[in-house]
N, C-alpha and C. Protein backbone atom coordinates (compact mmCIF):
# COMPACT_ATOMS: atom_id res chain seq x y z
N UNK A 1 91.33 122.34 99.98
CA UNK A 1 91.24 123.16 101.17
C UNK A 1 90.74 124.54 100.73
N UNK A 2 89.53 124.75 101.27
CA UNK A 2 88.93 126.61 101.03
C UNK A 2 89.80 127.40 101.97
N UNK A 3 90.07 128.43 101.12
CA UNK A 3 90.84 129.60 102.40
C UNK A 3 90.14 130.78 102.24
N UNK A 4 90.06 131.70 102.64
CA UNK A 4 89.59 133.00 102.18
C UNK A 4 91.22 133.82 102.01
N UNK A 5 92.18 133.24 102.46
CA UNK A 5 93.07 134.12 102.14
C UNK A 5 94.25 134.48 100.99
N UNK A 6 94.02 135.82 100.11
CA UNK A 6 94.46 135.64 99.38
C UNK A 6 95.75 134.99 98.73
N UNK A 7 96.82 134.74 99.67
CA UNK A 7 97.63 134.11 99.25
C UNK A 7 97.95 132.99 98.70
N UNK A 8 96.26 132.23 99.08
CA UNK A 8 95.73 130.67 98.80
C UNK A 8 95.24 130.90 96.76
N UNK A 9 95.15 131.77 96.78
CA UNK A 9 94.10 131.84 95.41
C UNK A 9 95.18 131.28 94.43
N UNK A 10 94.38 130.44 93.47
CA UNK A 10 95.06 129.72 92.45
C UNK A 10 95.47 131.49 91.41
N UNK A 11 95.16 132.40 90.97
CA UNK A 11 95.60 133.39 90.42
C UNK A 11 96.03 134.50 91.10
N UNK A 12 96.81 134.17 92.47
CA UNK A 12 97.42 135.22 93.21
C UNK A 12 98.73 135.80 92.67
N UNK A 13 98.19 137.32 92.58
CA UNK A 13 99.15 138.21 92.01
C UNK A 13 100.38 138.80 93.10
N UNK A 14 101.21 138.72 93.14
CA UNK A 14 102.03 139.50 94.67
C UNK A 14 102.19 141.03 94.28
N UNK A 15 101.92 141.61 93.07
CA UNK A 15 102.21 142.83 92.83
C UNK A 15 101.07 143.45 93.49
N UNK A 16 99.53 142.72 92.92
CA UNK A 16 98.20 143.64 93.22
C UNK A 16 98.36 143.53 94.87
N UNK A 17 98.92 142.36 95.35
CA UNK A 17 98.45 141.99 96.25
C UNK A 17 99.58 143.44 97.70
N UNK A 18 100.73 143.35 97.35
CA UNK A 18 101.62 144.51 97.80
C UNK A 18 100.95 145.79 97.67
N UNK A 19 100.77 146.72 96.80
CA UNK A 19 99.79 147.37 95.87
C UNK A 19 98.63 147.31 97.03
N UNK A 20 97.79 146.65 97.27
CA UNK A 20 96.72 146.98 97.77
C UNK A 20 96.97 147.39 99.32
N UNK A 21 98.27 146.94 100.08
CA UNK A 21 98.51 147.36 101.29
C UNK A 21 99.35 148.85 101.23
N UNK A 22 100.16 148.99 100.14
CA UNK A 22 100.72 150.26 100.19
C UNK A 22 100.45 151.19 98.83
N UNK A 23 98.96 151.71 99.11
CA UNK A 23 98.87 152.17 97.56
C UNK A 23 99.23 153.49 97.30
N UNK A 24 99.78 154.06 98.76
CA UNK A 24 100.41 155.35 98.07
C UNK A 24 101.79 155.06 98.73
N UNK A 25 102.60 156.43 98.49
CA UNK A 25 103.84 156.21 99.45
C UNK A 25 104.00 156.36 100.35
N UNK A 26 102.82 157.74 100.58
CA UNK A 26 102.51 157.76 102.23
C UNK A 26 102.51 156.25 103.49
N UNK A 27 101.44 155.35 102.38
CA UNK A 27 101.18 154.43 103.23
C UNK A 27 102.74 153.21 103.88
N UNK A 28 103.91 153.93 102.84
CA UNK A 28 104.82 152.71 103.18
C UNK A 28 105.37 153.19 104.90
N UNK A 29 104.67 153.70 105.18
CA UNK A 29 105.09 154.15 107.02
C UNK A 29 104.87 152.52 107.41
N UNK A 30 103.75 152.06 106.82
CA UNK A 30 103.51 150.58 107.72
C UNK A 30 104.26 149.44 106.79
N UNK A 31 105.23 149.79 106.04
CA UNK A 31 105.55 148.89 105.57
C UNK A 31 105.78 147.67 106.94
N UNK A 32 107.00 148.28 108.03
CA UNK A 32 107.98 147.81 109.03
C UNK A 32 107.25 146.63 109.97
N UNK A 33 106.03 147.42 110.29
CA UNK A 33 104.79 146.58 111.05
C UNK A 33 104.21 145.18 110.06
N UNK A 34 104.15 145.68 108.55
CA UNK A 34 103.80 144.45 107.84
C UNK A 34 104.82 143.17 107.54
N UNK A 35 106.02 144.05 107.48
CA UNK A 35 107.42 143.13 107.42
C UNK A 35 107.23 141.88 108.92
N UNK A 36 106.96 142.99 109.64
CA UNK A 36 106.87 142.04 111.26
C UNK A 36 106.34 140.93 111.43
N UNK A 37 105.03 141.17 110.82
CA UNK A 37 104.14 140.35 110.70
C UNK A 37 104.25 139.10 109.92
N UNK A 38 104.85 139.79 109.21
CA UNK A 38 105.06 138.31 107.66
C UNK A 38 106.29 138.05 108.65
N UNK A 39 107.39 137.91 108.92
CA UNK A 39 108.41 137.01 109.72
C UNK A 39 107.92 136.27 110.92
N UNK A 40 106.66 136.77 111.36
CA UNK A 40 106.37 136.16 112.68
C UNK A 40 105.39 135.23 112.14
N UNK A 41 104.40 135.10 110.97
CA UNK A 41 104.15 134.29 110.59
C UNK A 41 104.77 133.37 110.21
N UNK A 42 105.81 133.38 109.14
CA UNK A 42 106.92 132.39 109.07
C UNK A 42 107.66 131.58 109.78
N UNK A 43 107.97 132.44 111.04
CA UNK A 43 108.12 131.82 112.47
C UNK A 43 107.52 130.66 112.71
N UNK A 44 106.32 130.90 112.70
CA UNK A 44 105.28 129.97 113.45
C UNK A 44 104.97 129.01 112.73
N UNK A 45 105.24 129.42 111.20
CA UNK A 45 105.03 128.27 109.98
C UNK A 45 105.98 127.02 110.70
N UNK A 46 107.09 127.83 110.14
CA UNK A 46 108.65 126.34 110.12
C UNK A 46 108.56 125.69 111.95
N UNK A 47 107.83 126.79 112.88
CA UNK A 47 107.73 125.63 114.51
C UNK A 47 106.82 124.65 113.94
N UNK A 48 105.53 125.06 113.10
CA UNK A 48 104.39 123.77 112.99
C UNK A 48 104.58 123.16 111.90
N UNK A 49 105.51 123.47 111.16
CA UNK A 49 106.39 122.20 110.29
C UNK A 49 106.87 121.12 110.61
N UNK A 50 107.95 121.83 111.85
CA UNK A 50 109.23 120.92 112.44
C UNK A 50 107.90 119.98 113.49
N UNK A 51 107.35 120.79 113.99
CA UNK A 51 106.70 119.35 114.99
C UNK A 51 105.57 118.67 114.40
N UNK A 52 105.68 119.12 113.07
CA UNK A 52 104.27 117.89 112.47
C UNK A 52 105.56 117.01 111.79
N UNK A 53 106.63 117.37 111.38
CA UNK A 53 107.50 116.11 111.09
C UNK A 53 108.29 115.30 112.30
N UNK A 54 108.24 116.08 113.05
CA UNK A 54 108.77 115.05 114.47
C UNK A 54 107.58 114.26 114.90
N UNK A 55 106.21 114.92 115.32
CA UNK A 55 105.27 113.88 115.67
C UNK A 55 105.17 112.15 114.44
N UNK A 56 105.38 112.89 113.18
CA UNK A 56 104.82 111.80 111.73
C UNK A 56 106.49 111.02 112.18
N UNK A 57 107.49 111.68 112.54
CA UNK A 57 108.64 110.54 113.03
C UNK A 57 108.77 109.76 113.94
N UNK A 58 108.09 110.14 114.98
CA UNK A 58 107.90 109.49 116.43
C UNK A 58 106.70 108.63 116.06
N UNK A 59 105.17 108.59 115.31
CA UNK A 59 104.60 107.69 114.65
C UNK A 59 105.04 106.67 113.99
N UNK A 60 105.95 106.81 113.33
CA UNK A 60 106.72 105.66 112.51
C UNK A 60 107.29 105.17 113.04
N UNK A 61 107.83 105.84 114.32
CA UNK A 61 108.80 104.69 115.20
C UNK A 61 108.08 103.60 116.16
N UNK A 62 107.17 104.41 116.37
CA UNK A 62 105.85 103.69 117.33
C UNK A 62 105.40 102.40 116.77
N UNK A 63 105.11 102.81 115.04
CA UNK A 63 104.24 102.02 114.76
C UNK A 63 105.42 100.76 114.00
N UNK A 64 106.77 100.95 114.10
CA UNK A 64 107.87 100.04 113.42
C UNK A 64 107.93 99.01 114.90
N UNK A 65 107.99 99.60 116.13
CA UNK A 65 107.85 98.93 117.26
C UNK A 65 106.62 97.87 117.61
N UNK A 66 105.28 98.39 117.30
CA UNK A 66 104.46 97.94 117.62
C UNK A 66 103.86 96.98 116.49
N UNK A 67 104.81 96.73 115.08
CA UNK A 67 104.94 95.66 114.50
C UNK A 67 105.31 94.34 114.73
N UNK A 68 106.88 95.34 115.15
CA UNK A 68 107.47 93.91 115.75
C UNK A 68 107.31 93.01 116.55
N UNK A 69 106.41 93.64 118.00
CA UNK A 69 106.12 93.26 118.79
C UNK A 69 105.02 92.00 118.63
N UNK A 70 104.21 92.48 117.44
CA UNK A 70 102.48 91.98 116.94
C UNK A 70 103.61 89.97 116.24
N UNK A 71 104.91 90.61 115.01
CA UNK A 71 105.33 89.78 114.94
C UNK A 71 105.80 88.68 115.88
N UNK A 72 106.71 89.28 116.89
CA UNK A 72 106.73 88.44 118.53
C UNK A 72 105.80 87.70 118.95
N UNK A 73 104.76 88.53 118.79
CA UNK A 73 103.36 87.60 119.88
C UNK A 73 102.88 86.32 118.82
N UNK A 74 103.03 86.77 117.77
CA UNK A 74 102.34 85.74 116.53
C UNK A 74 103.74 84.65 116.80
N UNK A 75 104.87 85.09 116.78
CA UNK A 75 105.73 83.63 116.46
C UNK A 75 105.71 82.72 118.11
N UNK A 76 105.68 83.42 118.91
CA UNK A 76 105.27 82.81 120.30
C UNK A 76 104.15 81.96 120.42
N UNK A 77 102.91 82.72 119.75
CA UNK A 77 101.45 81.55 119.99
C UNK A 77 101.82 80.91 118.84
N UNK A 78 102.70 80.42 117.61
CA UNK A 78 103.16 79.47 116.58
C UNK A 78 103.98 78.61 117.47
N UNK A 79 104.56 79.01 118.29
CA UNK A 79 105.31 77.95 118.72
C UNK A 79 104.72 77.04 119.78
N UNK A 80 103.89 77.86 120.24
CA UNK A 80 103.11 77.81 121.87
C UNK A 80 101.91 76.31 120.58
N UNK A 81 101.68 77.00 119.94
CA UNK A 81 100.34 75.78 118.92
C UNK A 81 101.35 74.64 118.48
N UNK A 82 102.31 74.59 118.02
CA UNK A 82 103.39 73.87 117.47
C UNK A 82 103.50 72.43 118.98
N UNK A 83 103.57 73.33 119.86
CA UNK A 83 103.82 72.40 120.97
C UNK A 83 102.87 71.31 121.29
N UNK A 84 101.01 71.82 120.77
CA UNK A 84 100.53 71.43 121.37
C UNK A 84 99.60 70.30 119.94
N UNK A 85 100.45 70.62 119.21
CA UNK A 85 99.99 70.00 118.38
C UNK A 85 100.08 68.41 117.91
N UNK A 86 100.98 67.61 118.60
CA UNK A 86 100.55 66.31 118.92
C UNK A 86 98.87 65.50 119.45
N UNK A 87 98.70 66.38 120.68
CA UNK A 87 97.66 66.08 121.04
C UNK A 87 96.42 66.88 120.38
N UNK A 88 96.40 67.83 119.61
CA UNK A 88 95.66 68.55 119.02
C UNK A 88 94.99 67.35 117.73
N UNK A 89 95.91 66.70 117.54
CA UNK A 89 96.15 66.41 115.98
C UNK A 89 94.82 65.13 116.00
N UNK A 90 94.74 64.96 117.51
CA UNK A 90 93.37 63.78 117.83
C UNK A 90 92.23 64.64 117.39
N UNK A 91 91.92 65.66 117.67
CA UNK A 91 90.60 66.86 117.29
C UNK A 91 90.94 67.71 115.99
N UNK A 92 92.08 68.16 115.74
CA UNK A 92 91.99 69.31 114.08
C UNK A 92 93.22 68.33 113.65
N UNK A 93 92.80 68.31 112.37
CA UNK A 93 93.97 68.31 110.99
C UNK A 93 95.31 69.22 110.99
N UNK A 94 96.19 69.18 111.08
CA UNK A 94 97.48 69.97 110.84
C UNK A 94 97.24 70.87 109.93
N UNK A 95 96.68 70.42 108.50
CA UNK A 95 96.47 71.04 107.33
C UNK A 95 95.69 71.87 107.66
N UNK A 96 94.33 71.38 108.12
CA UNK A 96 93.28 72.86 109.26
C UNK A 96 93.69 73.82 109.38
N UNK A 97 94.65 73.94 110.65
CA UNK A 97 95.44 74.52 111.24
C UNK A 97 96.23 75.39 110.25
N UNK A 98 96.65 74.95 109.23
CA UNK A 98 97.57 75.96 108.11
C UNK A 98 96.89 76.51 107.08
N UNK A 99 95.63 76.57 107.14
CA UNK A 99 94.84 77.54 106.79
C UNK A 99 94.45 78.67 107.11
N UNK A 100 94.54 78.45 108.67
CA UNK A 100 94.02 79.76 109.26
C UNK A 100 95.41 80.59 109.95
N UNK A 101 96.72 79.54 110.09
CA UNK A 101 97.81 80.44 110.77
C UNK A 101 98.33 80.92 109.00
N UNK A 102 98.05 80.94 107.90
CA UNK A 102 98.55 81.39 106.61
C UNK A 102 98.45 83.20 106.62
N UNK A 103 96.82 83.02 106.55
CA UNK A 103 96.30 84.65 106.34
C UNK A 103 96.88 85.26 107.67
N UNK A 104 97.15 84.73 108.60
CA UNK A 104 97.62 85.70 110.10
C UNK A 104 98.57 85.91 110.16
N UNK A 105 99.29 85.07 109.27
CA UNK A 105 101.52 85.48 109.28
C UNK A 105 101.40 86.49 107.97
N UNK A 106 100.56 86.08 106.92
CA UNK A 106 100.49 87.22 106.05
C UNK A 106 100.28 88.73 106.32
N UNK A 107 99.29 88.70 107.22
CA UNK A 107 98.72 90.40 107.25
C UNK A 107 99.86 91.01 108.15
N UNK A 108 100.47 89.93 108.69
CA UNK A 108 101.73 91.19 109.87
C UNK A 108 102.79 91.15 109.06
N UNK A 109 103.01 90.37 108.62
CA UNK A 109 104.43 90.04 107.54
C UNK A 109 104.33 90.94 106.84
């Protein structure tokens, strides 16, 4: 990730970097305003923390649901083929048939 901002730099100093906002003493008048700033950033950090780990939690739940479901539909058309497989057995091989339901219980399994 490119940033331009120094806090990103692989050799970021916090001394130069303090130092360059208050380089005399005069200037520490703005310390209070810079303090502000850095907490309200932080603020906003830990809100877009917490809801990029609630969204990535509510994903996992979605997608633990929408497994099971995929499993459901697969053991339903197994049973639904199972049924019909007497009369099937005049047109495909059984063995046929367990070739191609193998790789499809695999990839959801």
């Amino acid at each position: 990730m490119d940033s331009e901002d120094p806090l990103d730099a692989i050799d970021f100093d916090p001394i130069a970097y303090i130092n360059s906002y208050f380089p005399t003493e005069s200037s520490m008048k703005r310390l209070e305003p810079f303090v502000a700033r850095v907490d309200s950033t932080i603020v906003q950090l830990d809100e877009d923390i917490s809801q990029a780990v609630q969204a990535q939690s509510e994903a996992g739940e979605r997608a633990a649901k929408d497994i099971a479901a995929a499993k459901g539909a697969i053991h339903e058309l197994h049973t639904k083929v199972l049924r019909l497989e007497p009369p099937m057995s005049e047109f495909v091989d059984t063995a046929t048939l367990s070739v191609y339901w193998a790789p499809l219980l695999s990839s959801v399994v």
